[in-house]
Protein backbone atom coordinates (compact mmCIF):
# COMPACT_ATOMS: atom_id res chain seq x y z
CA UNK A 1 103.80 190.70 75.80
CA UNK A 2 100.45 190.52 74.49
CA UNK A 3 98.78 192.99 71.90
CA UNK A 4 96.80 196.28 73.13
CA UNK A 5 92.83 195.95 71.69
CA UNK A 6 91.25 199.30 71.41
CA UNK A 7 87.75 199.52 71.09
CA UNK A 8 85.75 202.07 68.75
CA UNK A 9 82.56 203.82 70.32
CA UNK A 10 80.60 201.29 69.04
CA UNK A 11 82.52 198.24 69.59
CA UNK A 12 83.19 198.88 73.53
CA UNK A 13 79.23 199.66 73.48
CA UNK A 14 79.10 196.29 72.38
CA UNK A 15 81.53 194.08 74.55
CA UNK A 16 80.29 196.30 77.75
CA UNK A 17 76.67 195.63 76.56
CA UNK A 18 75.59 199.25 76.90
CA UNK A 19 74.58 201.84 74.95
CA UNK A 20 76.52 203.46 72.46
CA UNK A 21 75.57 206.58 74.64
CA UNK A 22 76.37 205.52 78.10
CA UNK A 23 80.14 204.85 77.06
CA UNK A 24 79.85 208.67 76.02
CA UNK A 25 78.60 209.68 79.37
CA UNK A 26 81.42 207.39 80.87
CA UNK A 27 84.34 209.10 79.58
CA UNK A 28 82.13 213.17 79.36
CA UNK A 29 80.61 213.10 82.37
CA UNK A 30 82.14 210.47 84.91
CA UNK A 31 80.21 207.45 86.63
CA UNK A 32 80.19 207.80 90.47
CA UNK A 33 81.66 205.13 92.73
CA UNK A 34 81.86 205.50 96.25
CA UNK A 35 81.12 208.89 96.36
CA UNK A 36 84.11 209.86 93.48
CA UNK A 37 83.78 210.51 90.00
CA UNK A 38 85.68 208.28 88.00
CA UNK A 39 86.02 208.63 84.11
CA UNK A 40 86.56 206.42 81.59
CA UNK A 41 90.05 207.01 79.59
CA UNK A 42 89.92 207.61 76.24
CA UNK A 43 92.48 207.89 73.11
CA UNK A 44 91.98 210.39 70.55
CA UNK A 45 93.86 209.18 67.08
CA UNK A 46 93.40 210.86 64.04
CA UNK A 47 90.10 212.27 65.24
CA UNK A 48 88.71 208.59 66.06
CA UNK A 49 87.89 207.86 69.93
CA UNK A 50 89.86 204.83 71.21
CA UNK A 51 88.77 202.61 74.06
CA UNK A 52 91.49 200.56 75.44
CA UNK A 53 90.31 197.07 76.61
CA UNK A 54 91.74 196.74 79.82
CA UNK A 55 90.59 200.25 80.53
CA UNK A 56 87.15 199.58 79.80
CA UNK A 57 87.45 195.94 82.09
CA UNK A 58 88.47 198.20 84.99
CA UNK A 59 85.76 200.44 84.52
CA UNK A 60 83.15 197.94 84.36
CA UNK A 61 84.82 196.34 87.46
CA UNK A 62 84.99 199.90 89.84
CA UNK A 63 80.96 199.89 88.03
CA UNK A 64 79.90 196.62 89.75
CA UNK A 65 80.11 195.06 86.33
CA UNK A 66 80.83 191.57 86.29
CA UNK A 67 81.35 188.06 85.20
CA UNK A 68 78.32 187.23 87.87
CA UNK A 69 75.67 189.16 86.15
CA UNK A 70 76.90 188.18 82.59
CA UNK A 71 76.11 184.54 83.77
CA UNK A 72 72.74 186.22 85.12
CA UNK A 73 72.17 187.75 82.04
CA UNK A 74 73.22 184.92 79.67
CA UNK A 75 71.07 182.49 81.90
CA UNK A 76 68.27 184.28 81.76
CA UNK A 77 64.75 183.11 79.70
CA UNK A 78 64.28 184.15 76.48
């Protein structure tokens, strides 16, 4: 079985290519998909907010977030 990645604030800002605030918002306030509010689990260990990775994927998926508009997105001019 493979090892669990957990993601600080920051880094799952970083890998879902958001801002540091919009991951708050995510696991505070909820996103909205298909008419339900759906949050964003969190850990809290030794006072330090945990992201786990799969977690995060799943969100980004039930988001519309996807390997489609990362290719869009790497693709595009710079």
């Amino acid at each position: 079985m493979g090892q669990k990645v957990y993601f600080d604030i920051k880094g799952a800002a970083e890998y879902a290519g958001v801002r540091r605030l919009t991951i708050y918002n995510w696991f505070r306030r909820g996103s909205h998909v298909n008419g339900e509010v759906v949050f964003l689990p969190v850990r809290i260990i030794d006072g330090q907010t945990l992201i786990n990775e799969i977690d995060l994927n799943n969100h980004l998926d039930a988001l519309g977030y996807g390997p489609a508009e990362e290719a869009e997105e790497n693709n595009a001019p710079t």
